[in-house]
N, C-alpha and C. Protein backbone atom coordinates (compact mmCIF):
# COMPACT_ATOMS: atom_id res chain seq x y z
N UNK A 1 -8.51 13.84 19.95
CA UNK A 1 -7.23 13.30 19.50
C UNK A 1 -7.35 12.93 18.02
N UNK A 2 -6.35 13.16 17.24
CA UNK A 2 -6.33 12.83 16.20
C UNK A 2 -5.85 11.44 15.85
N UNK A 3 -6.79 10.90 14.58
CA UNK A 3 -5.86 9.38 14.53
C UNK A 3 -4.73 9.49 13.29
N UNK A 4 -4.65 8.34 13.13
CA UNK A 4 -3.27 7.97 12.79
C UNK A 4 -3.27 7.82 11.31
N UNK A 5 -3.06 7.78 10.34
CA UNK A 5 -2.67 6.92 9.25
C UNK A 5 -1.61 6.03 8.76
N UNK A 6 -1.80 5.25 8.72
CA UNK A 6 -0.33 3.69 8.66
C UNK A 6 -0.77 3.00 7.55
N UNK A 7 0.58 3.16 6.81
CA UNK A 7 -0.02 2.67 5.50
C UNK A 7 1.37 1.59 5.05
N UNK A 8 0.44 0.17 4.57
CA UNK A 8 1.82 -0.73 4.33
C UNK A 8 2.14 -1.12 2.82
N UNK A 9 3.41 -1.01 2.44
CA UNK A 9 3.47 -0.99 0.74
C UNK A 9 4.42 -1.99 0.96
N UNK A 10 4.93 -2.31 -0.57
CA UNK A 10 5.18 -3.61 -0.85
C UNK A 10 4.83 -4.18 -2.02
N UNK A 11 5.34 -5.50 -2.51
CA UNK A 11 5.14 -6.24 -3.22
C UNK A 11 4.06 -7.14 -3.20
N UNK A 12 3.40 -7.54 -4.03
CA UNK A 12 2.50 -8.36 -3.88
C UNK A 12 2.98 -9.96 -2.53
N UNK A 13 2.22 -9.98 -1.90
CA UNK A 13 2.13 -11.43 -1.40
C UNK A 13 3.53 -10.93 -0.50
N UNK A 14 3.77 -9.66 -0.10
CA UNK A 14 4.59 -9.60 0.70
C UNK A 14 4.08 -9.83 2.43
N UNK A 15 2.76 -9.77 2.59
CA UNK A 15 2.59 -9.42 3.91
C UNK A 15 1.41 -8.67 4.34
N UNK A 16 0.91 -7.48 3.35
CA UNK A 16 0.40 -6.27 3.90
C UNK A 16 -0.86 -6.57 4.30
N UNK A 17 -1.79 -7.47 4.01
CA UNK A 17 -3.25 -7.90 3.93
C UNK A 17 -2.76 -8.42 5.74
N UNK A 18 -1.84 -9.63 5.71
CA UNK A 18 -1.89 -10.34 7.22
C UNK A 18 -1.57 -8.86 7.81
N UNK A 19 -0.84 -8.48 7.87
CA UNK A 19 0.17 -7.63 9.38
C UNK A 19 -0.85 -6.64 9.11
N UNK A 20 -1.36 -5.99 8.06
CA UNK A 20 -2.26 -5.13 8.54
C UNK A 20 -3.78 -5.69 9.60
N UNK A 21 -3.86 -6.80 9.51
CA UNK A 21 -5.48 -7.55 10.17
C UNK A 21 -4.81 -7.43 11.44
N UNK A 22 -3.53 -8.16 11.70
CA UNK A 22 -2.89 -8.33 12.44
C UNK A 22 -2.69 -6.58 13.45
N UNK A 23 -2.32 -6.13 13.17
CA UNK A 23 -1.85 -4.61 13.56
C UNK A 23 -2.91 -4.02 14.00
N UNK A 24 -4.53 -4.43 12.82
CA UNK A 24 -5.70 -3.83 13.84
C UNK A 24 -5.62 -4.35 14.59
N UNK A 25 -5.47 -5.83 14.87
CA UNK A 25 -6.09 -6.60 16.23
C UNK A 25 -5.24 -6.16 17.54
N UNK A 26 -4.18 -6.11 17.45
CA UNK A 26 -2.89 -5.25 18.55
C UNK A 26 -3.76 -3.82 18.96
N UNK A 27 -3.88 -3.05 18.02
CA UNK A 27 -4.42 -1.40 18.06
C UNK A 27 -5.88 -1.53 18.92
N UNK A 28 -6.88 -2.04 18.29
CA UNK A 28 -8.25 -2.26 19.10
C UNK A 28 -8.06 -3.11 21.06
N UNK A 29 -7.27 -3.78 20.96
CA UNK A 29 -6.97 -4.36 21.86
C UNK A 29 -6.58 -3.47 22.83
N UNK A 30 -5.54 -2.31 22.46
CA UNK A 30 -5.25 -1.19 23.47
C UNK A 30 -6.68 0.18 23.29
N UNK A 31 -7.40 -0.35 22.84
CA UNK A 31 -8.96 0.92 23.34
C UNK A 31 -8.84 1.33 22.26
N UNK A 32 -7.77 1.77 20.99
CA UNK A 32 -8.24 2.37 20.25
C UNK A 32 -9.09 2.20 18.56
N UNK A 33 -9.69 2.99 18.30
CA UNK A 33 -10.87 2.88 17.06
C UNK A 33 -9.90 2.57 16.05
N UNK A 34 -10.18 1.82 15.38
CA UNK A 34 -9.27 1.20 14.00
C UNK A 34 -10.31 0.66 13.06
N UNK A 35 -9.75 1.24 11.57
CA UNK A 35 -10.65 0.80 10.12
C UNK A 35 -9.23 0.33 9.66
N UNK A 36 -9.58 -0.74 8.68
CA UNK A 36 -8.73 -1.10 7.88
C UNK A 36 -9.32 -0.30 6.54
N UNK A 37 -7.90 -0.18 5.42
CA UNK A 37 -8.26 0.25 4.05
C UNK A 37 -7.72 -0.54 3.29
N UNK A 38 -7.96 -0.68 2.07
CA UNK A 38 -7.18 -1.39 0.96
C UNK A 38 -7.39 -1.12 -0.52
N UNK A 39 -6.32 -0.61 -0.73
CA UNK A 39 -6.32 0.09 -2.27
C UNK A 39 -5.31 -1.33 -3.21
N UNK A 40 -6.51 -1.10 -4.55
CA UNK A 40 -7.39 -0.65 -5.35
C UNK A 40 -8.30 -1.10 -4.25
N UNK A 41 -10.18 -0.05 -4.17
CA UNK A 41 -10.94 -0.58 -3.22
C UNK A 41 -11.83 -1.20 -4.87
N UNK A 42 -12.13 -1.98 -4.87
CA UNK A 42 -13.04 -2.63 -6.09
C UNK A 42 -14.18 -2.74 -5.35
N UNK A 43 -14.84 -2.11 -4.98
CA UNK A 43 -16.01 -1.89 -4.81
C UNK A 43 -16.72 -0.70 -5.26
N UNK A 44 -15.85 0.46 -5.82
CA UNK A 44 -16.49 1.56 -6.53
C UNK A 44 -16.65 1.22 -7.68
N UNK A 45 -17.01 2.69 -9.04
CA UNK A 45 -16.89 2.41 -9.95
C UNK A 45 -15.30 2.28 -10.83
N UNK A 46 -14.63 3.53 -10.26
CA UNK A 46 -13.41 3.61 -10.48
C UNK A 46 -12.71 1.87 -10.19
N UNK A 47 -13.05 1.60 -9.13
CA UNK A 47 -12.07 0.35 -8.22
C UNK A 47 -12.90 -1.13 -9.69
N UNK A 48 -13.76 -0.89 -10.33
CA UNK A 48 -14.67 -1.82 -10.78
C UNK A 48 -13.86 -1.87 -11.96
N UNK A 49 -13.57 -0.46 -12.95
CA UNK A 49 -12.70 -0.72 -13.85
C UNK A 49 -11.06 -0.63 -13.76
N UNK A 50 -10.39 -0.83 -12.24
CA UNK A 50 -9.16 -1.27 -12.49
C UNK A 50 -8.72 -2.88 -12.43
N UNK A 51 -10.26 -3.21 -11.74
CA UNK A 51 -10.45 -4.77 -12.07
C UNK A 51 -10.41 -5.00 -13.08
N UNK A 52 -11.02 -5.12 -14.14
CA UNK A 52 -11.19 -5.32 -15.58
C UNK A 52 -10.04 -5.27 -16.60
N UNK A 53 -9.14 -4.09 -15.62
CA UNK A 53 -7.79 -3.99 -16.17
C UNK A 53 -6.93 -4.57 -16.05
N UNK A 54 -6.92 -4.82 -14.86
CA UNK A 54 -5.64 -6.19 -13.92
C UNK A 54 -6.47 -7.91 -14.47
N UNK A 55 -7.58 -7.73 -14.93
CA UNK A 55 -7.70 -9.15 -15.64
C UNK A 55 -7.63 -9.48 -16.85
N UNK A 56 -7.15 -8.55 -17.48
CA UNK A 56 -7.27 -8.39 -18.91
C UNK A 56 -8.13 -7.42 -20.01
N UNK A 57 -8.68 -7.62 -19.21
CA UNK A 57 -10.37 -6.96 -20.14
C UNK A 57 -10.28 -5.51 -20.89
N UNK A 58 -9.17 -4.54 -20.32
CA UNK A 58 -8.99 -3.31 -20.53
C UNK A 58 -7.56 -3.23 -20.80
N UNK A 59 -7.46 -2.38 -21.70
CA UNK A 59 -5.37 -2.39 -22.14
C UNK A 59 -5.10 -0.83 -22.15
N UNK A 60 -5.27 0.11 -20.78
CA UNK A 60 -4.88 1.18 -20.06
C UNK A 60 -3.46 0.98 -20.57
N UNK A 61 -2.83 2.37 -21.12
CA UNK A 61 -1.24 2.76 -20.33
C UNK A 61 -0.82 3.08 -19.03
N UNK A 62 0.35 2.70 -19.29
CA UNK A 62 0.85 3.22 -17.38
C UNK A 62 0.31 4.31 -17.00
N UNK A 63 -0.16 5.46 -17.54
CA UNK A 63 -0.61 6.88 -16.98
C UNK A 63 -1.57 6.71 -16.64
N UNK A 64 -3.00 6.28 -17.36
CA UNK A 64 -4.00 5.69 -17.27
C UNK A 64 -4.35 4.90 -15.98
N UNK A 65 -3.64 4.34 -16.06
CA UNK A 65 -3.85 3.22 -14.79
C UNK A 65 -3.65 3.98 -13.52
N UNK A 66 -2.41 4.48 -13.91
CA UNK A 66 -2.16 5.30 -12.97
C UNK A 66 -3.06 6.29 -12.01
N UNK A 67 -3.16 7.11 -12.70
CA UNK A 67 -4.56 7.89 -12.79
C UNK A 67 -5.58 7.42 -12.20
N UNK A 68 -6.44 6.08 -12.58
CA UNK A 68 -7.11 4.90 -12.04
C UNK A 68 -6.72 4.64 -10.58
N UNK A 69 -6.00 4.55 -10.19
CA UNK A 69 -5.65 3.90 -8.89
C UNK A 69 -5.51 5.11 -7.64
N UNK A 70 -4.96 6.53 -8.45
CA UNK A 70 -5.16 7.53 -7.41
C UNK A 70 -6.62 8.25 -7.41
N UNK A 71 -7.46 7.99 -8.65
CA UNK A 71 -8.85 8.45 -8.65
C UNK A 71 -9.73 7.65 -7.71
N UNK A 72 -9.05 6.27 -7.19
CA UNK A 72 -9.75 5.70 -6.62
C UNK A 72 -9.51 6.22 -4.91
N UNK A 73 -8.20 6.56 -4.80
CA UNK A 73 -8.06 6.95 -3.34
C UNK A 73 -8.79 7.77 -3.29
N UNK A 74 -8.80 9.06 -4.18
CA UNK A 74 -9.31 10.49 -4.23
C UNK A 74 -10.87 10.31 -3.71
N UNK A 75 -11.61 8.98 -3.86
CA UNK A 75 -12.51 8.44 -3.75
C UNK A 75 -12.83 8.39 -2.52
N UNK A 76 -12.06 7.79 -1.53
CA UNK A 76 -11.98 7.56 -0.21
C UNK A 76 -11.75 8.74 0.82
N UNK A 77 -11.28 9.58 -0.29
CA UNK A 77 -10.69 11.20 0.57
C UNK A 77 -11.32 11.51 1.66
N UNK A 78 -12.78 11.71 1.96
CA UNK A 78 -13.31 12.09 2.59
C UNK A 78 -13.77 11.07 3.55
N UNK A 79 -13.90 9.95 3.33
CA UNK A 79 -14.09 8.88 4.67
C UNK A 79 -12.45 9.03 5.24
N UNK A 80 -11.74 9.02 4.91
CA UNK A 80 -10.60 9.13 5.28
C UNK A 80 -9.93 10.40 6.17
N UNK A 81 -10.93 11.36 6.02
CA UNK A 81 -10.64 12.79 6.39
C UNK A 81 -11.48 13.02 7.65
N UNK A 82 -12.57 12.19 7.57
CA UNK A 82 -13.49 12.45 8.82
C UNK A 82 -12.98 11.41 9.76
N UNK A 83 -12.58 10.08 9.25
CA UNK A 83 -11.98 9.16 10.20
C UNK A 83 -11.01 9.62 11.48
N UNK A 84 -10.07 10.22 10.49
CA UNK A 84 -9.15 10.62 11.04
C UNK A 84 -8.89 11.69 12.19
N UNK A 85 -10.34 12.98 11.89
CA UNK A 85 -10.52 13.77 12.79
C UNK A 85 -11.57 13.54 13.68
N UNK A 86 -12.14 11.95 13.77
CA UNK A 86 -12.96 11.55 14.57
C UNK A 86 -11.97 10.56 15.61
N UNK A 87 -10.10 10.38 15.13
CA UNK A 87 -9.42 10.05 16.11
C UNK A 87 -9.09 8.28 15.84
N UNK A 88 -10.08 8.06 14.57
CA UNK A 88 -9.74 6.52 14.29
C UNK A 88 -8.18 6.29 13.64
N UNK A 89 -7.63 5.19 13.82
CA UNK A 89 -6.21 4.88 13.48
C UNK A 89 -6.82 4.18 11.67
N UNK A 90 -6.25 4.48 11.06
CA UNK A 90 -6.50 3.81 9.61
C UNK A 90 -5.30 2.96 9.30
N UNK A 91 -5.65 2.12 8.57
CA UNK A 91 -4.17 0.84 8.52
C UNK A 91 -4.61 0.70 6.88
N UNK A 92 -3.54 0.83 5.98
CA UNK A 92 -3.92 1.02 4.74
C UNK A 92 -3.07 -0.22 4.24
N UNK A 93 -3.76 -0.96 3.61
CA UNK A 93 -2.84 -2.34 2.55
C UNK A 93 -2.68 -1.44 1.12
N UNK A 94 -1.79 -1.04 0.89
CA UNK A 94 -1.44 0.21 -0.20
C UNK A 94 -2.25 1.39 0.20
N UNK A 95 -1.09 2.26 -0.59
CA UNK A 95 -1.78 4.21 -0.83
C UNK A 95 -0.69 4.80 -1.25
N UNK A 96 -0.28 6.01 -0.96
CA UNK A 96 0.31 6.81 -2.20
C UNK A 96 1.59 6.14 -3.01
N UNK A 97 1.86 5.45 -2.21
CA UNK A 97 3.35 4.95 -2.40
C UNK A 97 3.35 4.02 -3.59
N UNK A 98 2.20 3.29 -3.82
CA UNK A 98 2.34 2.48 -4.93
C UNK A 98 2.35 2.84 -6.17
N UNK A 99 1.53 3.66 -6.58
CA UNK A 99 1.56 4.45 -7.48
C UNK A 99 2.57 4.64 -8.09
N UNK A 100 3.10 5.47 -7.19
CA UNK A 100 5.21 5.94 -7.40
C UNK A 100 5.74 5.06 -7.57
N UNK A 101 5.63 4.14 -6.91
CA UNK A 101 6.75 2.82 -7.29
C UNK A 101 6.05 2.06 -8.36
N UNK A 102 4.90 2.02 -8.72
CA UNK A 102 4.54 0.99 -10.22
C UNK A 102 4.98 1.77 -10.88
N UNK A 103 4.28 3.09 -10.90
CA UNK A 103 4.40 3.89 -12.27
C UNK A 103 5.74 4.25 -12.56
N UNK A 104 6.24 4.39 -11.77
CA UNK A 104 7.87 4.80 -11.74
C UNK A 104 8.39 3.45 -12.52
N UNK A 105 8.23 2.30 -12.03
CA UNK A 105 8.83 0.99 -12.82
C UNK A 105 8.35 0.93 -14.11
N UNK A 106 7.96 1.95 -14.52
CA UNK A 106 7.25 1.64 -15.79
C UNK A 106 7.00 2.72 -16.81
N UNK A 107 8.04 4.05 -16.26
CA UNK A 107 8.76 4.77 -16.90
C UNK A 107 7.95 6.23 -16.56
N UNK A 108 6.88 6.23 -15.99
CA UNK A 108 6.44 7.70 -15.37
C UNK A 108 7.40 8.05 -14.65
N UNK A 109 6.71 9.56 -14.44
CA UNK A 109 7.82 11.02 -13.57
C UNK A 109 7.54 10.58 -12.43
N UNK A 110 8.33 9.86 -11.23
CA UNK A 110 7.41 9.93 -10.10
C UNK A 110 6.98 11.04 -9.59
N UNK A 111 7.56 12.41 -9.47
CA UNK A 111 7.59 13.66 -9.34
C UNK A 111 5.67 14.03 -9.88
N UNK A 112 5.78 13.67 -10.35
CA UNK A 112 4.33 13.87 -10.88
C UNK A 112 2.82 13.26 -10.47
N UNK A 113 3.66 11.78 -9.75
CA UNK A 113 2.84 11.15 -9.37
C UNK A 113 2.71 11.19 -7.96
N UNK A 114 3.96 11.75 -7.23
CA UNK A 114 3.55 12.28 -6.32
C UNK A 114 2.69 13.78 -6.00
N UNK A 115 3.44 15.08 -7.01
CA UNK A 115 2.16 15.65 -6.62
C UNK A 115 0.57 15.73 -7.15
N UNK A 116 0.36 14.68 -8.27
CA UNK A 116 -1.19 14.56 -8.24
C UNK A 116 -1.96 14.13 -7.24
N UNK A 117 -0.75 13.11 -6.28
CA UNK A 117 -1.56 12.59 -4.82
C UNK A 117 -1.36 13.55 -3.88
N UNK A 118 -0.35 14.85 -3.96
CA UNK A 118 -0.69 15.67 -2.95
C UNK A 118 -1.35 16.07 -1.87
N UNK A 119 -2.74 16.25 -2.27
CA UNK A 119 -4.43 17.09 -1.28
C UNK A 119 -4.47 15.78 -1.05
N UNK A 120 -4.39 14.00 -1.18
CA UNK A 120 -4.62 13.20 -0.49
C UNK A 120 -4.11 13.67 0.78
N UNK A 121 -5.04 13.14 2.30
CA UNK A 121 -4.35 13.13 3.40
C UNK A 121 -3.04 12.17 3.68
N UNK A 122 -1.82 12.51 3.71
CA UNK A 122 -0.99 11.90 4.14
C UNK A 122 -0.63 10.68 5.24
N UNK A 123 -0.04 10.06 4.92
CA UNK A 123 0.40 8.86 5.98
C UNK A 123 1.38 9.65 7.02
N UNK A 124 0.79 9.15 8.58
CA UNK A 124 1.80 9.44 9.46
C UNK A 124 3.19 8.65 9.78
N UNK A 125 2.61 7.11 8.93
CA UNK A 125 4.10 5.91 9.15
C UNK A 125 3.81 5.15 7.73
N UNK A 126 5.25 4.94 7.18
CA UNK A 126 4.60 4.52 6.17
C UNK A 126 5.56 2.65 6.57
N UNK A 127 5.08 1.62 6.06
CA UNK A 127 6.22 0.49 6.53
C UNK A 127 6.26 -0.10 5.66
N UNK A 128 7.36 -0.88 4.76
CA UNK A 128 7.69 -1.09 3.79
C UNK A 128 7.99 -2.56 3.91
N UNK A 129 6.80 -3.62 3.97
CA UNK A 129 7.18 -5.02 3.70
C UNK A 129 8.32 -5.28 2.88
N UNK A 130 8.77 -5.47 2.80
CA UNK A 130 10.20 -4.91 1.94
C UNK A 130 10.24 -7.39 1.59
N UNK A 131 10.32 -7.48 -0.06
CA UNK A 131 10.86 -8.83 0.00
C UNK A 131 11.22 -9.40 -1.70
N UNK A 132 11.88 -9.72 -2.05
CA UNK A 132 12.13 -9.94 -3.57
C UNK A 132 11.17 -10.36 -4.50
N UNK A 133 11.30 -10.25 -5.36
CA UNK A 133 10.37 -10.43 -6.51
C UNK A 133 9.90 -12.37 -6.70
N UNK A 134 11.07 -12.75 -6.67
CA UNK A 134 11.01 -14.60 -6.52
C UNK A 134 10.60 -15.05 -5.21
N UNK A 135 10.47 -14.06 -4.50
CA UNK A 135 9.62 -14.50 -3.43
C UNK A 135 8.21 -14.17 -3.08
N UNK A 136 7.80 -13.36 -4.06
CA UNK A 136 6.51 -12.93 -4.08
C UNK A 136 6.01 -13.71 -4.77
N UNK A 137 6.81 -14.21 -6.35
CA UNK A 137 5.91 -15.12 -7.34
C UNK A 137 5.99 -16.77 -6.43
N UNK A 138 7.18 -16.94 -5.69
CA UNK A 138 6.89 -18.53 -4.75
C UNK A 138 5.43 -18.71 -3.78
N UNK A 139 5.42 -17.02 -3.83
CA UNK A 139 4.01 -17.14 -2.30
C UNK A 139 3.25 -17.29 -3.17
N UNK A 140 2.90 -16.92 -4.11
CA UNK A 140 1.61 -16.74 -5.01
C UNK A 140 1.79 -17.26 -5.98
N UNK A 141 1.93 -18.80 -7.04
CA UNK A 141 2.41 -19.61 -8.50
C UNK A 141 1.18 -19.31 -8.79
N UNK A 142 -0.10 -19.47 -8.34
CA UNK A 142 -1.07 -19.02 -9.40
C UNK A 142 -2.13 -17.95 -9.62
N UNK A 143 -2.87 -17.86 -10.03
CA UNK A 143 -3.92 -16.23 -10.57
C UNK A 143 -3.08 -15.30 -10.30
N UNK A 144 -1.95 -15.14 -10.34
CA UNK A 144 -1.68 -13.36 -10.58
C UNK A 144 -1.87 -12.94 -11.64
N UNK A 145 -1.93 -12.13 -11.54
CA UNK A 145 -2.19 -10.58 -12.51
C UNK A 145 -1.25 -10.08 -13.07
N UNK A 146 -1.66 -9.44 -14.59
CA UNK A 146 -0.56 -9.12 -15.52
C UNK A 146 1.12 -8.38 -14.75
N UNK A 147 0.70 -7.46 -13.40
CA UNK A 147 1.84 -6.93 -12.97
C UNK A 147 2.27 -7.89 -12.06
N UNK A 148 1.77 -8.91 -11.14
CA UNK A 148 2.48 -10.19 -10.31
C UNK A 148 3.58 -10.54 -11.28
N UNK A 149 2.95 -11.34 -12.77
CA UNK A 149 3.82 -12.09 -12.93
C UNK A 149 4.60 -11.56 -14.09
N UNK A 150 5.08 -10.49 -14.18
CA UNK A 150 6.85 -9.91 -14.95
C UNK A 150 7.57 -9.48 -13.77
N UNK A 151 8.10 -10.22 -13.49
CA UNK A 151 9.64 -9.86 -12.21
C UNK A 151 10.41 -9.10 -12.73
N UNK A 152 10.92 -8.96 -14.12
CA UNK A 152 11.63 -7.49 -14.36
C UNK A 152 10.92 -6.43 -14.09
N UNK A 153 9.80 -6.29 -14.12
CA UNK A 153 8.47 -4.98 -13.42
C UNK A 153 8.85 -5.36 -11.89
N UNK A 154 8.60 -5.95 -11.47
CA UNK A 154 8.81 -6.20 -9.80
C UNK A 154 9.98 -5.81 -9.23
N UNK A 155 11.24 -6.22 -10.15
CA UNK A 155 12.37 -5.74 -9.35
C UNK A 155 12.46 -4.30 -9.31
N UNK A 156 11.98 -3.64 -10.36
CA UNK A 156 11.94 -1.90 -10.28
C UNK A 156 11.18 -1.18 -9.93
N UNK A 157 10.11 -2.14 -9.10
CA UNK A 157 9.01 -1.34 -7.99
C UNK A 157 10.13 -1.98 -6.74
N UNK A 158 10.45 -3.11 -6.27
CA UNK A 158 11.32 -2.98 -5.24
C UNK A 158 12.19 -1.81 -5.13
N UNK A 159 13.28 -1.91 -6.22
CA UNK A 159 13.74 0.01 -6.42
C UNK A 159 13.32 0.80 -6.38
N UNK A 160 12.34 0.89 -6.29
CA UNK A 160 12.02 2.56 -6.14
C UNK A 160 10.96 2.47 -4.75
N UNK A 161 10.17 0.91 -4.32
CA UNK A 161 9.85 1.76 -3.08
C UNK A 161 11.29 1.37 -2.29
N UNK A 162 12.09 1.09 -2.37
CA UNK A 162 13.33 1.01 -1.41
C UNK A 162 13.79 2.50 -1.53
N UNK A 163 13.93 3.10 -3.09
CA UNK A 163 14.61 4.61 -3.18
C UNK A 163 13.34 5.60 -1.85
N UNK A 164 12.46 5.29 -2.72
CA UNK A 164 11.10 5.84 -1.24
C UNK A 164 11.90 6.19 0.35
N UNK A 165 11.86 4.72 0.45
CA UNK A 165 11.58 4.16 1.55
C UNK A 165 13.42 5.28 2.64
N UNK A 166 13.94 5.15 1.58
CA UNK A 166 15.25 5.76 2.22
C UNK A 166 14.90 7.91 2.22
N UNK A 167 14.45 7.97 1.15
CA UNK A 167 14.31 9.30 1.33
C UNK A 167 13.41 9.92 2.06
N UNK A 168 12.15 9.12 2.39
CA UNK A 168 10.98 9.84 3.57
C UNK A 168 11.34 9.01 4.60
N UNK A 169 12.08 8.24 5.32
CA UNK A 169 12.31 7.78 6.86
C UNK A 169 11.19 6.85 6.83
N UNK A 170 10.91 5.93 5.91
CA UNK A 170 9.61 4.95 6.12
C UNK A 170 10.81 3.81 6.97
N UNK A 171 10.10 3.08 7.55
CA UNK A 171 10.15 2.08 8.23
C UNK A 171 10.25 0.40 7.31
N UNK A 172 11.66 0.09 7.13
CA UNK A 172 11.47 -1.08 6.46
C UNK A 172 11.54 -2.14 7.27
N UNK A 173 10.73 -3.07 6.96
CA UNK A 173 10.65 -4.70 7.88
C UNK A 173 11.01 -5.47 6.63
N UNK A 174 11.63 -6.64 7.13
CA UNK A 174 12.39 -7.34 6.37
C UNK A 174 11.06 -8.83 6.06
N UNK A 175 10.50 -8.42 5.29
CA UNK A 175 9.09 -9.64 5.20
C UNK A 175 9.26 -10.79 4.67
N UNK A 176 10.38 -11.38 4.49
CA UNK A 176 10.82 -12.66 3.98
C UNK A 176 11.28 -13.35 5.58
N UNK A 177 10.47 -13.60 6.44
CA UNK A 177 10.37 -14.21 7.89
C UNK A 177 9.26 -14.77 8.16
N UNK A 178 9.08 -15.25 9.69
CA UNK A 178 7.95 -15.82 9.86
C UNK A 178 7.11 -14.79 10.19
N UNK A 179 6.21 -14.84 9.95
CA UNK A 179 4.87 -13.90 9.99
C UNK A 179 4.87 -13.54 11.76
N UNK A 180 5.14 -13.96 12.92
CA UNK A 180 5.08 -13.23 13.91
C UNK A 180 5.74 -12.63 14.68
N UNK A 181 7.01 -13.49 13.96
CA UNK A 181 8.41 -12.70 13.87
C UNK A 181 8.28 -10.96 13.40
N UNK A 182 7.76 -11.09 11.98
CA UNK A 182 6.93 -9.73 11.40
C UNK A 182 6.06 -8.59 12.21
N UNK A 183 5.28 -9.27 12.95
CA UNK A 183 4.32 -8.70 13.47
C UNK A 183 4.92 -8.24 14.88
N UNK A 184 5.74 -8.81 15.55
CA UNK A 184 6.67 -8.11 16.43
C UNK A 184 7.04 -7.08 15.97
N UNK A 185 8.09 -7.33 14.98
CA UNK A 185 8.62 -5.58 14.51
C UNK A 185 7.51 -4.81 14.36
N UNK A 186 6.58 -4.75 13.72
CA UNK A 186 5.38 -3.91 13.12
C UNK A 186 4.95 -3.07 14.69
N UNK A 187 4.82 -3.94 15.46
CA UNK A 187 4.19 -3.57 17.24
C UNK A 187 5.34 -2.46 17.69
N UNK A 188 6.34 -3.12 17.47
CA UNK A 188 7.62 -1.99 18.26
C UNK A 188 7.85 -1.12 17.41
N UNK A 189 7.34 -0.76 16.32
CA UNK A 189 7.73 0.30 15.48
C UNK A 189 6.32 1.16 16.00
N UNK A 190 5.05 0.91 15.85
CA UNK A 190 3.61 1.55 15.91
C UNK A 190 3.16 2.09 17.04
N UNK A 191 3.86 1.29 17.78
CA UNK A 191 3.13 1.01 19.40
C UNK A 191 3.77 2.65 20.31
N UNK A 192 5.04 2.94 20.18
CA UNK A 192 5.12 4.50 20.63
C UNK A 192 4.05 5.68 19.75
N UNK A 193 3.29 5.80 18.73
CA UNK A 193 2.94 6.27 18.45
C UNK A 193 1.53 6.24 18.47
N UNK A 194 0.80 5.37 19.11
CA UNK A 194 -0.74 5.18 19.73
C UNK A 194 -0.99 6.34 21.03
């Protein structure tokens, strides 16, 4: 059997870190093999200098970065490729989608940025914590990072993963709720497809 790929996008401090822990613990519970992922992975070298970037240390353009963040999936390609045909469910806290929606807020082709992620293996569900920009900076007032804290950048990654989110049939949850409130929807959306 083949597994799954489920990948959750969003805004910062929308959700995706809990409901994804959350979503393994549901998935393993019914027998099946589950890895969590989470992009940027900062544990490579690639993932080492987009740290450096998101703290200051490095002053990348949007392409650049860009670039950075899908070199890092490209990274994972192959754990990701054997996972999957070994039948494990993967639960991703970001992947292709972010990309498109930063870089897009920030004046790239998304067209472009989607097909450089192309030969990535695709998501089978994608779910879209979906929650405003003033509600991401209320969850999180301190250490964010140069892209947390400009909300005019935030509201035009909400636009565009919402434009996303309507043109590939992703799955939006409304993440400005209580967290198990959340995690209900997440179950009844996933759970026919185990």
């Amino acid at each position: 059997m083949r597994g799954l790929l489920i990948a959750f996008e969003g805004l910062d401090q929308s959700g995706k870190q809990t409901q994804a822990e959350r979503l393994r613990d549901r998935v393993v519970a019914s027998g099946r093999l589950v890895r969590l992922l989470s992009f940027p992975a900062y544990d490579t070298p690639i993932g080492a200098e987009i740290s450096q970037a998101l703290r200051g240390s490095r002053d990348w353009a949007a392409d650049v970065m860009q670039l950075l963040y899908i070199a890092n999936r490209y990274e994972a390609k192959p754990r990701i490729e054997e996972a999957l045909a070994q039948g494990v469910i993967l639960i991703c806290d970001r992947y292709v989608a972010s990309s498109v929606a930063y870089g897009d807020a920030q004046g790239l082709d998304s067209s472009w940025l989607v097909e450089v992620q192309r030969h990535l293996p695709q998501p089978d569900l994608t779910i879209l914590l979906d929650i405003a920009p003033d509600v991401s900076a209320r969850r999180k007032a301190d250490g964010r990072d140069k892209f947390e804290r400009d909300l005019m950048l935030l509201g035009r990654v909400r636009d565009s993963y919402l434009r996303q989110a309507a043109a590939q049939g992703w799955a939006r949850v409304d993440a400005d709720r209580d967290r198990d409130v959340v995690a209900a929807d997440i179950h009844r959306l996933v759970s026919p497809r185990l």
